[in-house]
Protein backbone atom coordinates (compact mmCIF):
# COMPACT_ATOMS: atom_id res chain seq x y z
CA UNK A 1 -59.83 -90.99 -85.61
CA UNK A 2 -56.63 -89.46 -86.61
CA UNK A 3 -56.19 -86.99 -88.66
CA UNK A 4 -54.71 -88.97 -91.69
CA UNK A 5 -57.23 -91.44 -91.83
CA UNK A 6 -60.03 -88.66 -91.70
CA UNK A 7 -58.18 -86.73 -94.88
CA UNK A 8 -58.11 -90.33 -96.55
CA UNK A 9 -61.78 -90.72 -95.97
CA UNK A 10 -62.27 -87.59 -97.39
CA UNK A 11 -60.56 -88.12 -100.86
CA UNK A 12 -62.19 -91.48 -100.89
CA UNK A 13 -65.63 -89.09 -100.82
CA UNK A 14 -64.65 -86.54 -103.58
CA UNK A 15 -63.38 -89.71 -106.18
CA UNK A 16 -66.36 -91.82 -105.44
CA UNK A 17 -68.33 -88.27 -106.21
CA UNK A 18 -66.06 -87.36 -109.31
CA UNK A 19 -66.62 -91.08 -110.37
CA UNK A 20 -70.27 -90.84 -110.09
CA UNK A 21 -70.50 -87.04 -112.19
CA UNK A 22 -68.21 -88.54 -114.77
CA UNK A 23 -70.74 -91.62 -115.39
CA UNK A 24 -73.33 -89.15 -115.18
CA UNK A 25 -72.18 -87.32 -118.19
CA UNK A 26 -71.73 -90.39 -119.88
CA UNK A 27 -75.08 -91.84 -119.45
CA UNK A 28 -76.85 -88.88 -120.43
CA UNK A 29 -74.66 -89.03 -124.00
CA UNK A 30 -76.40 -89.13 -127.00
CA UNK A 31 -75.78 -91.04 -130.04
CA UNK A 32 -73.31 -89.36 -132.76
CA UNK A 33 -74.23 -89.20 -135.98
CA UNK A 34 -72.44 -91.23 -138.86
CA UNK A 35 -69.32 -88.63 -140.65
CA UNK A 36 -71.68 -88.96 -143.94
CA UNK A 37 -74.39 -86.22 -142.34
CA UNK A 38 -74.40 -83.47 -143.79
CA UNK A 39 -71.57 -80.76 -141.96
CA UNK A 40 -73.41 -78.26 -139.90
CA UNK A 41 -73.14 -79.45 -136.43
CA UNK A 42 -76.58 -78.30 -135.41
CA UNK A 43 -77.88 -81.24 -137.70
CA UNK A 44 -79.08 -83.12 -133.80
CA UNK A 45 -82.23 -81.89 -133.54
CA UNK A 46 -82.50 -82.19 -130.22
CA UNK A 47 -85.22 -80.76 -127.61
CA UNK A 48 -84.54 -77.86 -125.53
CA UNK A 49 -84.56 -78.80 -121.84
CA UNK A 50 -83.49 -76.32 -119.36
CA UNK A 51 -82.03 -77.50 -116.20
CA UNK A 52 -83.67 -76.13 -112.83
CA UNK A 53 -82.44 -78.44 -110.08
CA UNK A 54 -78.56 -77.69 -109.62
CA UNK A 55 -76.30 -80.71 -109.24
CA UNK A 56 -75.26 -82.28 -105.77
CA UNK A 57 -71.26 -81.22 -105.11
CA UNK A 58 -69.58 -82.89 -101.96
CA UNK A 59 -68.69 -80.25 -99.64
CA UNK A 60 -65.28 -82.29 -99.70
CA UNK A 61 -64.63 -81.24 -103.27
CA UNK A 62 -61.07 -80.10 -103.00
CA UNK A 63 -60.43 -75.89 -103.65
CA UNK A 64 -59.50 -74.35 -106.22
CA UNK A 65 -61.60 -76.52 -108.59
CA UNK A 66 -62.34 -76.72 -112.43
CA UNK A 67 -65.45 -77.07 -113.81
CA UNK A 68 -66.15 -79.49 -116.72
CA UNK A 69 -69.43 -78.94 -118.79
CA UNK A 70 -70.76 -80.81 -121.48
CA UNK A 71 -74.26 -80.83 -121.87
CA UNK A 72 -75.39 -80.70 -125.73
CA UNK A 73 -78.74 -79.88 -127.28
CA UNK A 74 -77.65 -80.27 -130.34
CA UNK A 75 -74.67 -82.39 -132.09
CA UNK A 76 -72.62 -84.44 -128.92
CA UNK A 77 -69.44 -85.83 -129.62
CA UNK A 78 -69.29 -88.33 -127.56
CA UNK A 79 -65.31 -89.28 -128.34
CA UNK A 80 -64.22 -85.32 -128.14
CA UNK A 81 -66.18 -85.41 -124.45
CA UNK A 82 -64.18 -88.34 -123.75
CA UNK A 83 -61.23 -87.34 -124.66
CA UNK A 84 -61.38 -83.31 -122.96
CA UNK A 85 -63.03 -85.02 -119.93
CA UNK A 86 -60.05 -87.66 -119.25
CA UNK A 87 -57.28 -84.43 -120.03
CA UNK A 88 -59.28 -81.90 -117.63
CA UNK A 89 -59.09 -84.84 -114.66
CA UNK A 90 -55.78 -85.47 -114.95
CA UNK A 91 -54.73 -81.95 -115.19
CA UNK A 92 -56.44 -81.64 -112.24
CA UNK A 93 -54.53 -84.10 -110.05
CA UNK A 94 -51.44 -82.61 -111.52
CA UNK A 95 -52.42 -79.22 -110.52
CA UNK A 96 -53.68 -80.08 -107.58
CA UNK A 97 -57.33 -79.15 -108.20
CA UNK A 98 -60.63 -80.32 -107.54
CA UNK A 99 -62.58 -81.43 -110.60
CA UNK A 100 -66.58 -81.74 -111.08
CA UNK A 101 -67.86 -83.01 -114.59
CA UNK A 102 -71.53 -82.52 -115.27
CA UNK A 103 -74.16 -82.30 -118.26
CA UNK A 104 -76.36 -80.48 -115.50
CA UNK A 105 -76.87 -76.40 -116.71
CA UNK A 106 -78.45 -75.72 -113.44
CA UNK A 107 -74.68 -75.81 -111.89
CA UNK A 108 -74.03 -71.76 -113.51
CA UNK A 109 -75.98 -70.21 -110.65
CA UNK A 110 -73.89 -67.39 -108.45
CA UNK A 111 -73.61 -69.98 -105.43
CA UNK A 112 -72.22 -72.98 -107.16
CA UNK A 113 -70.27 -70.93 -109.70
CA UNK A 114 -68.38 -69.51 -106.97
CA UNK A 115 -66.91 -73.21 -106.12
CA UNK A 116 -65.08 -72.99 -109.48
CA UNK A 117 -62.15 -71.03 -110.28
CA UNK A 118 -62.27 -72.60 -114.42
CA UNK A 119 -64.95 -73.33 -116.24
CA UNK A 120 -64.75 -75.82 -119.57
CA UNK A 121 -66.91 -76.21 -121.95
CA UNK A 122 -66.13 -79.76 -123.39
CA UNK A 123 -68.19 -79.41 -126.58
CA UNK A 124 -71.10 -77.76 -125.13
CA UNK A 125 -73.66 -77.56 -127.95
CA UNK A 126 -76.88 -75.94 -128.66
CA UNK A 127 -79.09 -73.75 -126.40
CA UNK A 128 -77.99 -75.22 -123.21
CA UNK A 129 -78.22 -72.34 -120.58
CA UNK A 130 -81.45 -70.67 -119.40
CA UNK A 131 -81.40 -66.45 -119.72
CA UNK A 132 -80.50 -66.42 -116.34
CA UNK A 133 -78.02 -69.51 -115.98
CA UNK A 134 -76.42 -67.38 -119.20
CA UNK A 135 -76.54 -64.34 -117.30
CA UNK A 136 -74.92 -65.60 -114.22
CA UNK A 137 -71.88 -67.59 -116.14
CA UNK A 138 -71.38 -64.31 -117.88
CA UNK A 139 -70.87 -62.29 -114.39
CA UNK A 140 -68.98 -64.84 -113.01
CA UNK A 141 -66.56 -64.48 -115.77
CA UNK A 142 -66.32 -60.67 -116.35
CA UNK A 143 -65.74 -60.64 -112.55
CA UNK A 144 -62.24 -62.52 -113.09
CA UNK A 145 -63.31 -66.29 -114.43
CA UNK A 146 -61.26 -68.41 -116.58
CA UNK A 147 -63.14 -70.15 -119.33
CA UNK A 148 -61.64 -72.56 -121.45
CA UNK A 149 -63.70 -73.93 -124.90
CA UNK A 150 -63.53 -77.25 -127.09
CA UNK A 151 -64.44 -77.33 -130.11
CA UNK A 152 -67.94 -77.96 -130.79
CA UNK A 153 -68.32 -75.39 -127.87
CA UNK A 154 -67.51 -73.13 -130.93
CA UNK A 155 -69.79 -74.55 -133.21
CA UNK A 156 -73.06 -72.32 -134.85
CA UNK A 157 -75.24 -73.28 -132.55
CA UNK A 158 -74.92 -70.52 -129.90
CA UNK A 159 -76.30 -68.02 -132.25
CA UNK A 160 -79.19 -67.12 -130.03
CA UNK A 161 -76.55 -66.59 -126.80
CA UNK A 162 -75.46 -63.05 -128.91
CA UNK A 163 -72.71 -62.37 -125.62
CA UNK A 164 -71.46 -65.63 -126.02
CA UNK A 165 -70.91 -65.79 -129.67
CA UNK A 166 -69.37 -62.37 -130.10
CA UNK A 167 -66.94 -62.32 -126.62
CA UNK A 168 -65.59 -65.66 -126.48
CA UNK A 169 -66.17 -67.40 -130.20
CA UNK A 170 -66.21 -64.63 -132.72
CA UNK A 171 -66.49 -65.96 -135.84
CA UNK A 172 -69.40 -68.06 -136.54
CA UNK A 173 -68.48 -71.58 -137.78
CA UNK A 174 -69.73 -72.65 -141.23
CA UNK A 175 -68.27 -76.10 -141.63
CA UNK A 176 -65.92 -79.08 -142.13
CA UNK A 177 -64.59 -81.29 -143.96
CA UNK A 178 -66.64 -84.68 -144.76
CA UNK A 179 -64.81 -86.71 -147.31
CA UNK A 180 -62.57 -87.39 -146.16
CA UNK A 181 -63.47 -86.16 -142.67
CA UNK A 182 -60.31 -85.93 -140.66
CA UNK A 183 -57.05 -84.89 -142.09
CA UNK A 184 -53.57 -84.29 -140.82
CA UNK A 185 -52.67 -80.67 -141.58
CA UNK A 186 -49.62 -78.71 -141.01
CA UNK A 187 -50.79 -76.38 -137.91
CA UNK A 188 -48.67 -73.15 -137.33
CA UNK A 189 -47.87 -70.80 -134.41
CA UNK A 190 -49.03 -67.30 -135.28
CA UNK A 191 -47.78 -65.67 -131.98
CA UNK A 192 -44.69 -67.06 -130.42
CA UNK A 193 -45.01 -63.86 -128.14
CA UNK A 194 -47.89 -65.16 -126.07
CA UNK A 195 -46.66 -67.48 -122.57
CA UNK A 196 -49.94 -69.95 -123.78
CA UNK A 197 -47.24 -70.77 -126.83
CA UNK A 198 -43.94 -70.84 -124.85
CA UNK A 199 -41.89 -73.88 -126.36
CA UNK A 200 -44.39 -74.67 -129.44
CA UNK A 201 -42.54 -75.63 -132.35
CA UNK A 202 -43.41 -73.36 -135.47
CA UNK A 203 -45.10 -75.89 -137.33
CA UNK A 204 -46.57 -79.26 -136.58
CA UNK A 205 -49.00 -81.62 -138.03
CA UNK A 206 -52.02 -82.73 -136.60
CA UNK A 207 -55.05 -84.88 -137.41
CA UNK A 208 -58.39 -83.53 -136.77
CA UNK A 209 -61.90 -82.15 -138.38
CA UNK A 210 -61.16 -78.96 -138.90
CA UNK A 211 -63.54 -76.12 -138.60
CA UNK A 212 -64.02 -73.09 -140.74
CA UNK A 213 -65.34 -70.13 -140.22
CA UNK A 214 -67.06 -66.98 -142.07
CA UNK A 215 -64.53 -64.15 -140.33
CA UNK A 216 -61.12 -63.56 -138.40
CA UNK A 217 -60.87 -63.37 -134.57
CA UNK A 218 -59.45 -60.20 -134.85
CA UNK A 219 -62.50 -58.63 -136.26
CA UNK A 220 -63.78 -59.54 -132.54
CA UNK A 221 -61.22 -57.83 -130.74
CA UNK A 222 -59.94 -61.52 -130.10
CA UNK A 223 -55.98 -62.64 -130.43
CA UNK A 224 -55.40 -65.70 -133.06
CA UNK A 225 -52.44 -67.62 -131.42
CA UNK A 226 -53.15 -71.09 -134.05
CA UNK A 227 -53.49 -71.20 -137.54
CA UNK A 228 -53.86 -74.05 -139.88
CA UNK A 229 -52.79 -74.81 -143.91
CA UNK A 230 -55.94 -74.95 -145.87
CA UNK A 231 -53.57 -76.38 -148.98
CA UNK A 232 -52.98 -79.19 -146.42
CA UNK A 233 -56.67 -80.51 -147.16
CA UNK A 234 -56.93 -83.36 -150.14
CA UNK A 235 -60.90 -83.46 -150.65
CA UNK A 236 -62.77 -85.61 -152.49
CA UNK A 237 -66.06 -85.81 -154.13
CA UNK A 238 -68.42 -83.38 -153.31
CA UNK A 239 -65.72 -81.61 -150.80
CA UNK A 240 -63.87 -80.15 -153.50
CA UNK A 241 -66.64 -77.79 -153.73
CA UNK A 242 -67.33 -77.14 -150.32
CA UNK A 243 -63.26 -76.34 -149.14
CA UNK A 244 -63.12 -73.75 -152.06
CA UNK A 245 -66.76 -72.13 -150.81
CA UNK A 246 -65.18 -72.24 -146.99
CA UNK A 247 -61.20 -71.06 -147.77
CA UNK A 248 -60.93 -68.52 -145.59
CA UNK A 249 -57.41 -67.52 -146.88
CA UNK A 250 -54.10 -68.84 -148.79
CA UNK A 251 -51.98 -68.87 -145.27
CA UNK A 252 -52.12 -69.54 -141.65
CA UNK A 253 -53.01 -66.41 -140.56
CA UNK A 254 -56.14 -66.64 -142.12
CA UNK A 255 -57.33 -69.84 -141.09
CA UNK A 256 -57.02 -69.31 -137.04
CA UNK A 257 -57.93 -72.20 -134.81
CA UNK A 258 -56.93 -71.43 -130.94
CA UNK A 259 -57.56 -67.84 -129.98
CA UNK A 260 -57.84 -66.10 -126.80
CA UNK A 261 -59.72 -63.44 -125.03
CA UNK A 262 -60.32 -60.94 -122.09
CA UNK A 263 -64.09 -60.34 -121.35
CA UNK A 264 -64.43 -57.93 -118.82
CA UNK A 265 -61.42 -58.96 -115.84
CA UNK A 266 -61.95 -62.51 -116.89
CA UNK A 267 -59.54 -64.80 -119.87
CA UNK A 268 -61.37 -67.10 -122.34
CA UNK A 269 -59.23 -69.79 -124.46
CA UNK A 270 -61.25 -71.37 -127.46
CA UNK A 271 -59.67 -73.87 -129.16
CA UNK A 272 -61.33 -75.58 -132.65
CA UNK A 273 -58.85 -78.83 -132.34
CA UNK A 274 -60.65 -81.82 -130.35
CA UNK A 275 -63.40 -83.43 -132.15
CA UNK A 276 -62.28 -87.08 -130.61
CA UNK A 277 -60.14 -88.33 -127.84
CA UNK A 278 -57.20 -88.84 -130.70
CA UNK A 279 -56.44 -84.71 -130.41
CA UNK A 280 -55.27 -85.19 -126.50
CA UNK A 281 -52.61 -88.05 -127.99
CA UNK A 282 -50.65 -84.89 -129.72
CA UNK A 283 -47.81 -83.59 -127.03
CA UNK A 284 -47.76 -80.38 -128.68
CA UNK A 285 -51.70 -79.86 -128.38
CA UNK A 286 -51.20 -81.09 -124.76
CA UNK A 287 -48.49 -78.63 -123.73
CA UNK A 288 -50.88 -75.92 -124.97
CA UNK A 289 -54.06 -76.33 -123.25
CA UNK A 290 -51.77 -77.42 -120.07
CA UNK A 291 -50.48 -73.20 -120.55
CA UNK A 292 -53.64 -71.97 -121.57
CA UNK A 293 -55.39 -73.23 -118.30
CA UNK A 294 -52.40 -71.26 -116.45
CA UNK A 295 -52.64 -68.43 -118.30
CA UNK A 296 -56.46 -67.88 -118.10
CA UNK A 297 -55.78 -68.93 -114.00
CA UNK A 298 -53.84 -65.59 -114.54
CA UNK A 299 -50.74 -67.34 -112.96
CA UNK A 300 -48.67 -67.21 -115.49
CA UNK A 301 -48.83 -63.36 -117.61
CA UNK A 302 -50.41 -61.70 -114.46
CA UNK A 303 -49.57 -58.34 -116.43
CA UNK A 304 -52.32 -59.02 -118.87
CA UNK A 305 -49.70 -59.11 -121.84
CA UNK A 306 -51.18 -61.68 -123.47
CA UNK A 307 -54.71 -60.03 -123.83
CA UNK A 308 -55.63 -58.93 -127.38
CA UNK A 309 -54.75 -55.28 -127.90
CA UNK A 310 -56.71 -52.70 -130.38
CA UNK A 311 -54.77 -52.20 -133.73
């Protein structure tokens, strides 16, 4: 067998195996529910099931490699998974990585973790992670990781995961918008400094539920890079209440939506945009997760500029 064929064989393995974690995910997916709910997104309640048996990965699973994780004991949005899911694999054959989706928790053990050089969370809710799957994500990525979160990966339901909430979310999310549910808002760059930002326009408008929460990044020792115009919002009904009990401020600054991190030697990138597959249609939104993945890879800022200084 030559060696050509034998290296074809082998990426005929890894797809077949990427197909097969991807329709994993999927058939493990639990049913959204209808916009109307009320807004927490804990409102799935959900069982707690830890994962003990790790996932199979090929040993042909092509190096470096991104993680994608998505399990959800709590709300699951289905569309968002979709949609983060589809942009992670293609990002991946453009970068020339190896990919690995999974709804498994078992996977954040030291052995397999040390397969992955980024980790996403593709709105991971609820208590997903055993104390010592927690434990061992958290070394991995204070040793040097790169950890990337979507949206409901930010939600309140991490509460109980106190590391978590206060290194790579910050605030604690109190809610969104339900009538109408989505709207298109003007978004705004609030650091044109940082490389994750290089070539974003100032301002741009994008359609999305948009999350609000009870305090600023910065109080976190995190760096706001996104910021969104609450007097962009046109509520109705009972919402008109609710947006003027959640304003978190009359500008952009106030209302941050993508901010970054630098737990331990590791980068984290949260990002509140992404409740459905829509959010990966924006090129803007695109360009930025596309430099936020090489900027928590530490290949582009290798300085560590772009980590959040103390004021």
């Amino acid at each position: 067998m030559t060696h050509s064929v034998w290296h074809m064989i082998k990426g005929a393995i890894f797809t077949s195996a990427l197909m097969g974690a991807a329709a994993c995910s999927n058939s493990d997916a639990q049913d959204e529910p209808e916009a109307a709910d009320p807004p927490a997104a804990n409102q799935a309640e959900t069982p707690v099931v830890y994962d003990t048996i790790p996932p199979h990965i090929t040993k042909w699973m092509q190096q470096p490699a991104i993680l994608v994780f998505s399990k959800t004991n709590g709300w699951r949005h289905n569309e968002g998974i979709a949609g983060g899911d589809k942009f992670f694999v293609e990002l991946s054959r453009e970068k020339g990585f190896g990919i690995f989706t999974t709804v498994n928790a078992a996977v954040f053990n030291e052995t397999d973790l040390a397969r992955f050089d980024v980790i996403v969370f593709n709105n991971a809710t609820g208590d997903t992670l055993s104390p010592d799957q927690e434990a061992a994500f958290q070394t991995w990525l204070e040793a040097g990781g790169a950890w990337i979160g979507l949206h409901g990966s930010g939600d309140n339901t991490h509460e109980d995961w106190a590391w978590y909430a206060d290194s790579l979310i910050g605030p604690t999310f109190t809610g969104h918008p339900l009538t109408p549910h989505f709207h298109v808002v003007r978004v705004e760059t609030l650091d044109s400094d940082h490389v994750i930002m290089a070539g974003a326009p100032d301002v741009w408008e994008h359609d999305d539920e948009w999350y609000f929460f009870d305090s600023h990044p910065k109080d976190y020792g995190l760096r706001p890079l996104v910021g969104i115009h609450e007097t962009d919002f046109k509520p109705i009904g009972a919402d008109v209440q609710n947006l003027a009990t959640w304003a978190m401020g009359d500008t952009p600054a106030d209302h941050p939506v993508i901010w970054v991190g630098c737990p331990g030697e590791g980068r984290s990138f949260y990002t509140a945009l992404g409740h459905s597959d829509v959010a990966y249609d924006n090129q803007t939104y695109r360009t930025i997760l596309t430099q936020a993945f090489d900027w928590v890879r530490k290949t582009s800022d290798e300085s560590g500029d772009g980590c959040p200084t103390a004021e």
